[in-house]
Every structure is written in structure tokens, then in C-alpha cells.
Protein backbone atom coordinates (compact mmCIF):
# COMPACT_ATOMS: atom_id res chain seq x y z
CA UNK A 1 56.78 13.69 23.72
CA UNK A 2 58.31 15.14 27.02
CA UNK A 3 62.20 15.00 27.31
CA UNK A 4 61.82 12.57 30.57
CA UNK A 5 59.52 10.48 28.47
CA UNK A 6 61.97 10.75 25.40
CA UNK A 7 64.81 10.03 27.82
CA UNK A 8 63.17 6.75 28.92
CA UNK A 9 62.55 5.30 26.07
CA UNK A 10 66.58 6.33 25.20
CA UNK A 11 67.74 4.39 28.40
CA UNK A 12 65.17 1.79 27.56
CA UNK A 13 66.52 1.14 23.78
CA UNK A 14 70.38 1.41 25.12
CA UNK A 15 69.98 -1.80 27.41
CA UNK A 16 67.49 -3.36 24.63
CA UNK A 17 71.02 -2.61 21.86
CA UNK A 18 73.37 -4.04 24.94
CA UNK A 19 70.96 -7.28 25.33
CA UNK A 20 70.74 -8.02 21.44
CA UNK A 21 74.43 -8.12 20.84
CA UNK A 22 75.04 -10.10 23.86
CA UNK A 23 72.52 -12.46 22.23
CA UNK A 24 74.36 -12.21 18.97
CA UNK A 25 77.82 -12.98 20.86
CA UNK A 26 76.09 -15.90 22.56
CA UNK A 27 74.45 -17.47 19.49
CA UNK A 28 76.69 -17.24 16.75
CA UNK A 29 78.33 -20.35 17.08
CA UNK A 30 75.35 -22.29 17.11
CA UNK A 31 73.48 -20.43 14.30
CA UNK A 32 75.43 -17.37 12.54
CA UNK A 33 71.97 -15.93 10.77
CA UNK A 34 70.55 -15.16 14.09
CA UNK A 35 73.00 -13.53 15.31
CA UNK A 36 72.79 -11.15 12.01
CA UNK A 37 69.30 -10.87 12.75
CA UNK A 38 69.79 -9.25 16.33
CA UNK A 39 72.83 -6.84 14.94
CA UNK A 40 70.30 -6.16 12.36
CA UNK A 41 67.44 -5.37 14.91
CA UNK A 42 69.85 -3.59 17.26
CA UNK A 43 70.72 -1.23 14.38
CA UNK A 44 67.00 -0.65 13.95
CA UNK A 45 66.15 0.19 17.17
CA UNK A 46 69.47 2.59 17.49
CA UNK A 47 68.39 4.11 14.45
CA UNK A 48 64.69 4.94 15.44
CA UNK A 49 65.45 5.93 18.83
CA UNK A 50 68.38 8.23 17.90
CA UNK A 51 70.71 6.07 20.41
CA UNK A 52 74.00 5.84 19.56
CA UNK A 53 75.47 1.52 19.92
CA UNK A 54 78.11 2.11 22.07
CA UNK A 55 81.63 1.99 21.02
CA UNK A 56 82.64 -1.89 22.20
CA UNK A 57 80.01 -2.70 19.68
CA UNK A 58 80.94 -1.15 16.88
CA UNK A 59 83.90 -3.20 15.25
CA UNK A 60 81.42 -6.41 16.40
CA UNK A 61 78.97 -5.39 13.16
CA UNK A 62 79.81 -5.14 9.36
CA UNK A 63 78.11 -1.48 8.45
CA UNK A 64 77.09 -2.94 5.07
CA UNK A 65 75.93 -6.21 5.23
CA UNK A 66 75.12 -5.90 9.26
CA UNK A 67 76.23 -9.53 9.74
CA UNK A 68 77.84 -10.19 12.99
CA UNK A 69 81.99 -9.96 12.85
CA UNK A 70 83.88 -13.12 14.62
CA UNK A 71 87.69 -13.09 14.20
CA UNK A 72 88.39 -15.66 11.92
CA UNK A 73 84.63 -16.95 11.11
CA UNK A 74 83.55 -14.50 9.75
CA UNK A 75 85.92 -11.35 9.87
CA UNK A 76 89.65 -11.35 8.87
CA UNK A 77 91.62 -8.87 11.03
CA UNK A 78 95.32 -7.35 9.89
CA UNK A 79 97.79 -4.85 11.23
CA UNK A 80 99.92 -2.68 9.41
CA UNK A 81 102.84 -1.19 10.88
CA UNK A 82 103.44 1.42 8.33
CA UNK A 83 104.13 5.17 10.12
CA UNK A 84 100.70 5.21 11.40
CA UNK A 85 99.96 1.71 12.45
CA UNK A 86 96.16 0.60 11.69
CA UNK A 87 93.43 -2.58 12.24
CA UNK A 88 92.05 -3.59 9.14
CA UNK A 89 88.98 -5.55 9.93
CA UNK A 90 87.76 -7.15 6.32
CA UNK A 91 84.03 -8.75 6.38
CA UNK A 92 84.03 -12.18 4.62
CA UNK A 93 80.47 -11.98 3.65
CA UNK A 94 80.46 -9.29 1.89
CA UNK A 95 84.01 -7.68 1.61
CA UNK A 96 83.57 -4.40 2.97
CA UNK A 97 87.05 -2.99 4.36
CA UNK A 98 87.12 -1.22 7.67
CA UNK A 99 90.46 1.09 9.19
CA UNK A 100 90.73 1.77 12.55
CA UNK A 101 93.68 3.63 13.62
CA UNK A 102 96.20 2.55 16.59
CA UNK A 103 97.40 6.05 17.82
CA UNK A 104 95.20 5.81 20.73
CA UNK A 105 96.53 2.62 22.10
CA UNK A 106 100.01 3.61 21.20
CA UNK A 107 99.40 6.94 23.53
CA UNK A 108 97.48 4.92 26.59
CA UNK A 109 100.65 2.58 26.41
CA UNK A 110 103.46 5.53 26.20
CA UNK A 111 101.52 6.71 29.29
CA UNK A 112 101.28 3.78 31.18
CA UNK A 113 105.14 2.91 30.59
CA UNK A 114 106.05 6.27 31.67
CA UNK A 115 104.18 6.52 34.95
């Protein structure tokens, strides 16, 4: 395959990822194992296409069970303030634990109060 052919079907799979998880957002209320299914596909298609999901998607999906994360339906999200400050998002389907640090967002807002 050509690199402007390879690069099509890149851009083509990117807005295909963007349009399944949209679909997921939409749908979950109505019916939650739907919206698993198109994190699940999105994955798939990420995955053969060598796309990377792009990073306001990736705290939305559980890495383990790939079932769609809504605060309080089906994710449980904590802070912890100790010295390094972190989002603990905890899947409720299957348990899996995920960290995400806070020193970014701490930075942005130093920076913003200071000028």
C-alpha cells in the first residue's frame, strides 16, 4: 500500500473512532450494551489501522472490559489530594482501577492565575 493510500484510510478510521464514541455517548442511556459494542468496535478499528483514539476518549473506555465509562452509572471517579494529587476512575463492571495524575491541570492553572 502507498503512504497516501495508507494515510487515507488513517484519516478515514480517525473520523469512523470519533463517530462510534459519539454514538456510544448518545446511546448509553437508552441501552448501555450498545454503547460497549461501539467502544468495542472503535478499539478494533484503532487497533487494525494503527490509529491512535484520541486523548478525550480515552478515560470514556474501561481498557479491560471495553465497556463504556459514565460517571456514576457505570464508573466511580475519586480524588486524592495526597502530595501528588490523582483521578481514580474505578470501572463498576469489572473493577479495573485507573490513575491519572493532576500535575498538568495544577500547572495550566498556576499559569493562568499568574498571567
Amino acid at each position: 500500500m502507498r503512504y497516501n493510500d495508507q494515510h487515507k484510510v488513517r484519516v478515514i478510521a480517525k473520523e469512523r473512532i470519533e463517530k462510534l464514541f459519539r454514538l456510544a455517548s448518545e446511546c448509553h442511556s437508552r441501552d448501555p450494551v450498545l454503547a460497549d459494542r461501539y467502544v468495542e468496535l472503535a478499539r478494533k478499528i484503532g487497533m487494525k489501522c494503527q490509529v491512535r483514539i484520541p486523548k478525550r476518549f480515552k478515560m470514556c473506555f474501561c481498557k479491560e472490559c471495553n465497556s463504556f465509562l459514565v460517571p456514576g452509572v457505570s464508573s466511580r471517579i475519586r480524588n486524592r489530594h495526597d502530595g501528588k494529587g490523582k483521578v481514580i476512575i474505578t470501572c463498576l463492571k469489572c473493577g479495573m482501577i485507573k490513575r491519572y495524575p493532576m500535575n498538568r491541570e495544577k500547572i495550566r492553572r498556576k499559569k493562568d492565575f499568574i498571567g
